[in-house]
Protein backbone atom coordinates (compact mmCIF):
# COMPACT_ATOMS: atom_id res chain seq x y z
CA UNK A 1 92.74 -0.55 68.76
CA UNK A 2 91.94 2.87 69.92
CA UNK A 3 92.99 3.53 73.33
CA UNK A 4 90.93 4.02 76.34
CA UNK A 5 90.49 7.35 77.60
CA UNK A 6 91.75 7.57 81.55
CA UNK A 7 88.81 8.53 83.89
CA UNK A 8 88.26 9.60 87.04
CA UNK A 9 87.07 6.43 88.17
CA UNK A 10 89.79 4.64 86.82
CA UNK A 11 91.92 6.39 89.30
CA UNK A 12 89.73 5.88 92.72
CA UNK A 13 89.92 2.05 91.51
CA UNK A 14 93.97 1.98 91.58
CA UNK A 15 93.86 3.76 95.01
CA UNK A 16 90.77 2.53 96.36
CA UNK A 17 89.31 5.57 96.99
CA UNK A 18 85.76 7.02 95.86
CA UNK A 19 85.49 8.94 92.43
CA UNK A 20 84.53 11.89 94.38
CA UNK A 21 87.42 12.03 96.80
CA UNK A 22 89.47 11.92 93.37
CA UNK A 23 87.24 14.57 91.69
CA UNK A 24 88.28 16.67 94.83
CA UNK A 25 91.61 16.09 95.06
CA UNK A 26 92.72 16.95 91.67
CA UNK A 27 90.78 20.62 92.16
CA UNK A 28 92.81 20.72 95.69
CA UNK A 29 89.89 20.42 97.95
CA UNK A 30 90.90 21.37 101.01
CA UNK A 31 88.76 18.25 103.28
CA UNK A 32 91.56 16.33 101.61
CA UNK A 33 94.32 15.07 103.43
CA UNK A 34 97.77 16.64 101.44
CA UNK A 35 99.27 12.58 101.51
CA UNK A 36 95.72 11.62 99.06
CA UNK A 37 96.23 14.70 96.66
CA UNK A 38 99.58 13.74 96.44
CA UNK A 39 98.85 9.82 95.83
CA UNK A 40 95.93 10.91 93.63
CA UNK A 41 97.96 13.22 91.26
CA UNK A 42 100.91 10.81 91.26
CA UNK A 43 98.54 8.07 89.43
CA UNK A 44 96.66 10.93 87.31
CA UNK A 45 100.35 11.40 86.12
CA UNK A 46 100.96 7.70 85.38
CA UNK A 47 97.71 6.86 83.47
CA UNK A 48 98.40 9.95 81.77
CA UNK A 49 94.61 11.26 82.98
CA UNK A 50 93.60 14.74 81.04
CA UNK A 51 90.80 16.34 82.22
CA UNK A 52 87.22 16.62 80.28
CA UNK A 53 86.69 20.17 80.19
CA UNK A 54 83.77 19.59 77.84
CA UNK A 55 82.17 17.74 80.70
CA UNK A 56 83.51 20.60 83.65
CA UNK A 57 81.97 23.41 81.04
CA UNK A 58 78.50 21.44 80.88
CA UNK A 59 78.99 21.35 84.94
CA UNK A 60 79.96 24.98 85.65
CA UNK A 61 78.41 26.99 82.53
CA UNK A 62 81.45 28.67 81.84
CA UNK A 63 84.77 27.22 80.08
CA UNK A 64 86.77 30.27 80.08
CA UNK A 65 87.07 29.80 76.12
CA UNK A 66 86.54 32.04 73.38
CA UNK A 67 86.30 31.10 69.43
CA UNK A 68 87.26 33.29 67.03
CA UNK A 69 86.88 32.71 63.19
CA UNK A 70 89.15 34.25 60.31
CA UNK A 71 88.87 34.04 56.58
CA UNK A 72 92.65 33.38 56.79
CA UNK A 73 95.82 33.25 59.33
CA UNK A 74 98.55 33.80 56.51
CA UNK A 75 97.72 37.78 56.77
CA UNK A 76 99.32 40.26 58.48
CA UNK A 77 96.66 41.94 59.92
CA UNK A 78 94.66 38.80 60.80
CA UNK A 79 97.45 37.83 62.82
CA UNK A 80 97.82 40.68 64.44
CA UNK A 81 94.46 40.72 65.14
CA UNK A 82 94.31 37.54 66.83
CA UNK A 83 98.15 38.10 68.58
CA UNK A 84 96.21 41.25 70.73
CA UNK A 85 92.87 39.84 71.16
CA UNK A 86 94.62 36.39 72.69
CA UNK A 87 96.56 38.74 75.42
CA UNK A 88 93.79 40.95 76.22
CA UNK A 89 91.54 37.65 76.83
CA UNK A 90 94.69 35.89 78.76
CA UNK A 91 94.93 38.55 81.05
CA UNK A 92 91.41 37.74 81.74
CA UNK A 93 91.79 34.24 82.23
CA UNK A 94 90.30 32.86 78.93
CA UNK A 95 92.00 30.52 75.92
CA UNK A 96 90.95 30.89 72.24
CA UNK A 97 90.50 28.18 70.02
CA UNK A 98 91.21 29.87 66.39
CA UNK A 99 89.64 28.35 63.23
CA UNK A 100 89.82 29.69 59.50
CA UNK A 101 87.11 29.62 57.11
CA UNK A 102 89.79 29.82 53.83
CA UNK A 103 86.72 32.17 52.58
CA UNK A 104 84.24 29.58 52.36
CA UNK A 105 80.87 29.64 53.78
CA UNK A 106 80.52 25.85 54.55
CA UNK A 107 83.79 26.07 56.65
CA UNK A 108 82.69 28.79 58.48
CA UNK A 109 79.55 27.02 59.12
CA UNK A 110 81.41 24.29 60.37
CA UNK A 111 83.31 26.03 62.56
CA UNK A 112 80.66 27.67 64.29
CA UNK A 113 79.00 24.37 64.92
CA UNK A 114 82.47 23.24 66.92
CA UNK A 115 82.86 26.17 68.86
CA UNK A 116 79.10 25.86 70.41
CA UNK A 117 79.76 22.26 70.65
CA UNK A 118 82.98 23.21 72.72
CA UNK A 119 80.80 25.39 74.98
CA UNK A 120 83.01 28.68 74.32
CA UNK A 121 82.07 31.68 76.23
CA UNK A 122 81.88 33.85 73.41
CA UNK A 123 82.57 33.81 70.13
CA UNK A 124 84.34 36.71 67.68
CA UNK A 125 84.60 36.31 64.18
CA UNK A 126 85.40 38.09 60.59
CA UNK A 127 83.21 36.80 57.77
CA UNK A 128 84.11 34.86 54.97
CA UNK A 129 83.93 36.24 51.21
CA UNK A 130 81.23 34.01 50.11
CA UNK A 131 79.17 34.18 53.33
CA UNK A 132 76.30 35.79 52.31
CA UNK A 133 73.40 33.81 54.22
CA UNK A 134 73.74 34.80 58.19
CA UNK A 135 71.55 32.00 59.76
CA UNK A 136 74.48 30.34 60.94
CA UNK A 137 75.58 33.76 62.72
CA UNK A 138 71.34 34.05 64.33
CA UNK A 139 72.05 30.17 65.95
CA UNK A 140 75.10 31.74 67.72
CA UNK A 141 72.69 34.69 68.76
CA UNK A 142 69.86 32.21 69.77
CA UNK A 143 71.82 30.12 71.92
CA UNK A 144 72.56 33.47 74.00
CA UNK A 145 76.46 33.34 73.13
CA UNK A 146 78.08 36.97 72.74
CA UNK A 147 79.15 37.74 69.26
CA UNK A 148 81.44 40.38 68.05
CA UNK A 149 82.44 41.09 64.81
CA UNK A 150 85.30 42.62 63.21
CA UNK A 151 86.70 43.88 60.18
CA UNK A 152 83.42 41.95 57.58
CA UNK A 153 80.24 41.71 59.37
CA UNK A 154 76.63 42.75 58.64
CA UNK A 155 74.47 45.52 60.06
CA UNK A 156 71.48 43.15 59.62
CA UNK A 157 73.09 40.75 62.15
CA UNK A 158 72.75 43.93 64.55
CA UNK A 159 75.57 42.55 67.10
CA UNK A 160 78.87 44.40 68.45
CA UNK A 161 81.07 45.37 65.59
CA UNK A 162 84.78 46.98 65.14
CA UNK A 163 86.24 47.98 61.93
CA UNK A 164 87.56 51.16 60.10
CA UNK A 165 85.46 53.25 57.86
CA UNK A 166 86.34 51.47 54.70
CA UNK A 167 83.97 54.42 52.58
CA UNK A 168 86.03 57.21 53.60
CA UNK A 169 89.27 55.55 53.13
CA UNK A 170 88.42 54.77 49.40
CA UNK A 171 87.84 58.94 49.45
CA UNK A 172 91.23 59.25 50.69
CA UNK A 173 92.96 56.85 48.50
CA UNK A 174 91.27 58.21 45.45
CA UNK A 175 91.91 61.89 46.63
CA UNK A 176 95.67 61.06 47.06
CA UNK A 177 95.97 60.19 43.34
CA UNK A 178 93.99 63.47 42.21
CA UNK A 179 96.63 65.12 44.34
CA UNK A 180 99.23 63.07 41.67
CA UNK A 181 97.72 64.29 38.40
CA UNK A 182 95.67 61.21 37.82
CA UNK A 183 92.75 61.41 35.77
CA UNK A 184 91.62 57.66 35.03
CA UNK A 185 91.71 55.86 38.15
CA UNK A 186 90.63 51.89 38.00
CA UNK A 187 89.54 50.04 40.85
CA UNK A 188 90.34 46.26 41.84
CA UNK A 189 87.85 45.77 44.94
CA UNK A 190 86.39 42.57 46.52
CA UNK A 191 82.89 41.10 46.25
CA UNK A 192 80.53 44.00 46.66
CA UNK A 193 77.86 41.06 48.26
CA UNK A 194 80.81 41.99 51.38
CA UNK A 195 79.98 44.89 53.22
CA UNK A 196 83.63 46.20 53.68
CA UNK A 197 83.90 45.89 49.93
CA UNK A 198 80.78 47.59 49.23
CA UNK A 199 82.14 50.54 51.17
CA UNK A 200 85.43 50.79 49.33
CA UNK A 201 83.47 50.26 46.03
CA UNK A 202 80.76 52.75 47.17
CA UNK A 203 83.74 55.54 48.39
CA UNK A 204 85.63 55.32 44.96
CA UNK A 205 82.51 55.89 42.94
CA UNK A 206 81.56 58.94 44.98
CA UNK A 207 84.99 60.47 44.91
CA UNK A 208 85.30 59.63 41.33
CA UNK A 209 81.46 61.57 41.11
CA UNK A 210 82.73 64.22 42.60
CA UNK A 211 85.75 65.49 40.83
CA UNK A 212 84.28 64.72 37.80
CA UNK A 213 86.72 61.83 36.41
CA UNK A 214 85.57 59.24 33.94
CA UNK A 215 83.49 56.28 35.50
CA UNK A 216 83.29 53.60 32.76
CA UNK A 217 82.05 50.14 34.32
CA UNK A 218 85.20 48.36 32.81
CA UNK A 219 87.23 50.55 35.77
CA UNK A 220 86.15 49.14 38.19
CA UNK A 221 86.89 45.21 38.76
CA UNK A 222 85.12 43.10 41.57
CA UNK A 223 87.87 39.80 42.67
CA UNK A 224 88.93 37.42 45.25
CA UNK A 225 91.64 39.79 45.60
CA UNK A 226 94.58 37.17 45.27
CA UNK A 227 97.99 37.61 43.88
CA UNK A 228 97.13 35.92 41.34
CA UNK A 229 93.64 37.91 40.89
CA UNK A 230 95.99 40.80 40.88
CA UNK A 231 97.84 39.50 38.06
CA UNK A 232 94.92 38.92 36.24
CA UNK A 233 92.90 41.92 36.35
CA UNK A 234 95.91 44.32 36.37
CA UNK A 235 96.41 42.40 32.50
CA UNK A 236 92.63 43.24 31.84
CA UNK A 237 93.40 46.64 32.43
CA UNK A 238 96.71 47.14 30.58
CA UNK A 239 94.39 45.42 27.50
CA UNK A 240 92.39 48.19 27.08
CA UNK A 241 92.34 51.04 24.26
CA UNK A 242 92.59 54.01 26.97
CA UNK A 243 94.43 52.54 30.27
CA UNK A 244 94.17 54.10 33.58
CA UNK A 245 96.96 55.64 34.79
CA UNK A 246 96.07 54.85 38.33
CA UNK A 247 95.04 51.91 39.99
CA UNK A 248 93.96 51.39 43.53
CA UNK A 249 93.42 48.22 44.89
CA UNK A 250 91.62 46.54 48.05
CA UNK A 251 93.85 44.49 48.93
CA UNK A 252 97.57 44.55 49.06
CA UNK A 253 98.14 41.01 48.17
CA UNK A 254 95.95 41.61 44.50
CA UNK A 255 98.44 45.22 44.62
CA UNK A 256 101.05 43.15 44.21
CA UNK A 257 100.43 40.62 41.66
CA UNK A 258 99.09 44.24 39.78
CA UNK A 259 102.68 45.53 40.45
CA UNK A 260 104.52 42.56 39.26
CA UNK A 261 102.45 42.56 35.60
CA UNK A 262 103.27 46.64 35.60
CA UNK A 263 106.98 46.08 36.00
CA UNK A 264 106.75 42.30 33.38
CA UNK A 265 104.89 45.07 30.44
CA UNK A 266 108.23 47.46 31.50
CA UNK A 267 106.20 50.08 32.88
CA UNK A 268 107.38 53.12 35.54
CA UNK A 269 105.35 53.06 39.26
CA UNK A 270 104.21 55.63 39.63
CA UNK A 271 105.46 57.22 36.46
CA UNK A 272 103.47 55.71 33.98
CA UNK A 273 100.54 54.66 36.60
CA UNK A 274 100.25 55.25 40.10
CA UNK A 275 99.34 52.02 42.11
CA UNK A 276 97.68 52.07 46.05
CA UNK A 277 96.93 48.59 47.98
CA UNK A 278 94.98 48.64 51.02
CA UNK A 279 96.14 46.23 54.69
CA UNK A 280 99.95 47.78 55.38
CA UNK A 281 101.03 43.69 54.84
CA UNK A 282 104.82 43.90 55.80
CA UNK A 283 106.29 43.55 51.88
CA UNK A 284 104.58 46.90 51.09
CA UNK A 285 107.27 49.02 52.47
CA UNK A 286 110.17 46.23 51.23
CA UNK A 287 109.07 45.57 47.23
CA UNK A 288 110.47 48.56 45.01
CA UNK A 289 109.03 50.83 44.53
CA UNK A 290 107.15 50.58 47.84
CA UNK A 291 103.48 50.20 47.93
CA UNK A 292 101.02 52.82 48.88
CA UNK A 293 98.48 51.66 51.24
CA UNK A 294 95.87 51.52 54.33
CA UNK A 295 96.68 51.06 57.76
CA UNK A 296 94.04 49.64 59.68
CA UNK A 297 94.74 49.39 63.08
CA UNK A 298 95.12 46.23 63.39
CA UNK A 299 96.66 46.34 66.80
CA UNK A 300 93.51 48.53 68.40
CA UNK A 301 91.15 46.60 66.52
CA UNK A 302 91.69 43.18 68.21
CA UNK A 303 92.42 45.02 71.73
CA UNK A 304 89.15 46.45 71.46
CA UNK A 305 86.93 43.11 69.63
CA UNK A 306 88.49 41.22 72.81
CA UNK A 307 87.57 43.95 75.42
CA UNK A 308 84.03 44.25 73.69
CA UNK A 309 83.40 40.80 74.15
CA UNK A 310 84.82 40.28 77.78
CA UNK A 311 81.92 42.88 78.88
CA UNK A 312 79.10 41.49 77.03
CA UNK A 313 80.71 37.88 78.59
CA UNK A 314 80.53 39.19 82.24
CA UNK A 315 77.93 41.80 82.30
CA UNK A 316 74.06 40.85 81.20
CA UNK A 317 73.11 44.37 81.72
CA UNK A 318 75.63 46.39 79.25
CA UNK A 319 74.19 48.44 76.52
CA UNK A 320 73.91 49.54 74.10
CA UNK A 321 72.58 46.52 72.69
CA UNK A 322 74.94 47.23 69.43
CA UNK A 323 78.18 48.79 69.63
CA UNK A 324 79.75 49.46 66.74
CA UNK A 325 83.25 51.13 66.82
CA UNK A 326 84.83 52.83 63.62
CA UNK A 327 87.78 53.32 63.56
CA UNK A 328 89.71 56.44 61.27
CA UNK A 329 92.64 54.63 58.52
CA UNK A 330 95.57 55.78 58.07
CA UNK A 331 96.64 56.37 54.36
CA UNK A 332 100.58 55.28 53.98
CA UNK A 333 101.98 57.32 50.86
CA UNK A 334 105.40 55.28 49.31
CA UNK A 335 107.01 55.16 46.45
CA UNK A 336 104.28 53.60 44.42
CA UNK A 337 102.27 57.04 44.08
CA UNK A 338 103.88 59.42 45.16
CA UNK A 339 105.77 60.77 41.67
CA UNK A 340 107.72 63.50 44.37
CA UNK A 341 109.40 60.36 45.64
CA UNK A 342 112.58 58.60 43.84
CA UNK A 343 112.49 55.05 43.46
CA UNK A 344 115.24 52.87 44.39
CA UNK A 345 116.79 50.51 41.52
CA UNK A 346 116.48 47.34 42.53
C-alpha cells in the first residue's frame, strides 16, 4: 500500500497542539515558545514530514523556482549553459528544475505543462528540433510567466532572447576555407524549419553567392545532426562524381561522424578536404587532426538568460518588452582546416 504522506496536522495531533501553532513553528515564528519549535521539529523529524511547497507557492505566489528546458543535457554547451544559469539564479535565492525535450515536440510540451503545474517563477528554455508549432510557448506567455529563450527560439514568439549570430558565423566559417584554397564547399546544417539553422543555412549560401563558388542543391544537406547523421551524409558526399573538398558542418557531433568516414575512405584532413564543426564540444581539440569549430559563449550566454529572467521576475516595469542579445562567435581554427598546420599521427 502506498504510504501516507505526513501532514501538518498529523503533527499538532502527536503533540496536542493546533495545526497553526505547528505551521508557525516550523517557519520559526517568533510568538512561539523555543521548547514547542523544538518539540515540533523533533516529531517533523520522526514522521519524516517534507514540506508541500506546491501548496506554500499557491499560498505566497512565488516558489523561488525556475524551469528551464533543453533539447539535450549530454552536450557540452547545454551543460554549461545550465552550470552558469543555476549559480547566477542561486545567488538569487532560486532552484531550477531542468527537463529535456530529447528534440521532440510532445516532450517539450509536456514539460511545459509540469513546470506551470509546479508554479515556477519563470521559465527559460531552448527549443526542440521538431518544435515548429509555438502555442505551447503563448500558454506560458498567457499565464503571465517570464520566458527567455536561448540559443533556438522564434522572433514570432517576440519574448527575451540570447544567442550568437549564427548568419555571420556561417560567413566566417565559409570565409576561413576560401582563405584555404577551397573551391567546393558542402554544407551539413540542421532543419532549416529551426531558426538557428536557417541562419547558418542562410550565411553559407550568401558567402558562397558572393565569391562566386558553385551552389549545387546536392551541397548542401539538411540533418538531425547526429554522429551517426554525420556518418551518413559525409558518405553521400564522398558518392558523388565531383566531391567537395570542404565541408562545414553545424554541429560538431555530425563533424565527427563526417571525420571518422574521411579517415575509414583513407582520406588526408585537411589535405584532401578541409572539415569545420560548429559548438567547441571538448573532443574537438583531442581527435586528430583537431576539429575546426564555433565557440559560442556558452559561459556568457547562460549568465546572461539567468540575469534576463531574474529582472523580468522582479521588476513588472522593465522594458524593452523584447530583449534580444547577440552575441559575436568565435571561429576556433585546428588542425582540421588549417593546411599551414601539421597533423599529429595518431
Amino acid at each position: 500500500m502506498k504510504k501516507k504522506r505526513t501532514t501538518i496536522k498529523d503533527i499538532a495531533n502527536v503533540l496536542n497542539i493546533s495545526p497553526a501553532a505547528v505551521s508557525k513553528a516550523l517557519h520559526d515564528d517568533s510568538r512561539i515558545s523555543l521548547k514547542t519549535k523544538a518539540a515540533v521539529k523533533r516529531v517533523a523529524k520522526e514522521l519524516n514530514y517534507q514540506p508541500n511547497h506546491l501548496a506554500s507557492a499557491l499560498r505566497k505566489g512565488k516558489s523561488n523556482l525556475v524551469g528551464v528546458i533543453v533539447p539535450r543535457t549530454n552536450s557540452n554547451f547545454f551543460s554549461s549553459v545550465i552550470q552558469n544559469m543555476e549559480e547566477v539564479l542561486n545567488k538569487k535565492g532560486y532552484n531550477i528544475i531542468i527537463t529535456q525535450s530529447n528534440e521532440s515536440f510532445k516532450k517539450e510540451c509536456d514539460s511545459i505543462d509540469t513546470l506551470l503545474y509546479t508554479q515556477v517563477d519563470g521559465i527559460i528554455a531552448s527549443m526542440a528540433n521538431e518544435t515548429v508549432d509555438l502555442s505551447h510557448f503563448e500558454k506560458i506567455k498567457s499565464k503571465g510567466i517570464p520566458l527567455v529563450l536561448f540559443d533556438r527560439g522564434e522572433n514570432d514568439l517576440n519574448v527575451d532572447y540570447i544567442g550568437i549570430d549564427d548568419y555571420d558565423s556561417s560567413h566566417m566559417i565559409v570565409e576561413h576555407l576560401i582563405t584555404q584554397g577551397c573551391k567546393r564547399i558542402a554544407h551539413i546544417g540542421g532543419f532549416s524549419r529551426t531558426r538557428i539553422y536557417n541562419n547558418r543555412i542562410r550565411g553559407y549560401i550568401d558567402a558562397i553567392k558572393k565569391h562566386d563558388l558553385p551552389q549545387e542543391d546536392y551541397l548542401l544537406i539538411e540533418s538531425s545532426l547526429t554522429i551517426e547523421d554525420g556518418r551518413l551524409k559525409m558518405q553521400q558526399l564522398l558518392d558523388l562524381k565531383l566531391r567537395p573538398d570542404a565541408i562545414y558542418v553545424a554541429s560538431d557531433n555530425a563533424a565527427l561522424g563526417a571525420l571518422q568516414i574521411l579517415n575509414e575512405n583513407n582520406l588526408k584532413v585537411p589535405e584532401d578536404i578541409c572539415l569545420v564543426g560548429f559548438g567547441n564540444e571538448p573532443f574537438t581539440s583531442f581527435v586528430s587532426p583537431s576539429i575546426t569549430t564555433v565557440n559560442q559563449h556558452s559561459q556568457k550566454i547562460g549568465k546572461l538568460t539567468a540575469e534576463t529572467l531574474i529582472k523580468r521576475i522582479n521588476t513588472e516595469q522593465w522594458k524593452p518588452s523584447l530583449n534580444k542579445n547577440i552575441l559575436k562567435s568565435e571561429l576556433i581554427i585546428r588542425q582540421s582546416s588549417n593546411k599551414d598546420l601539421p597533423v599529429k599521427s595518431s
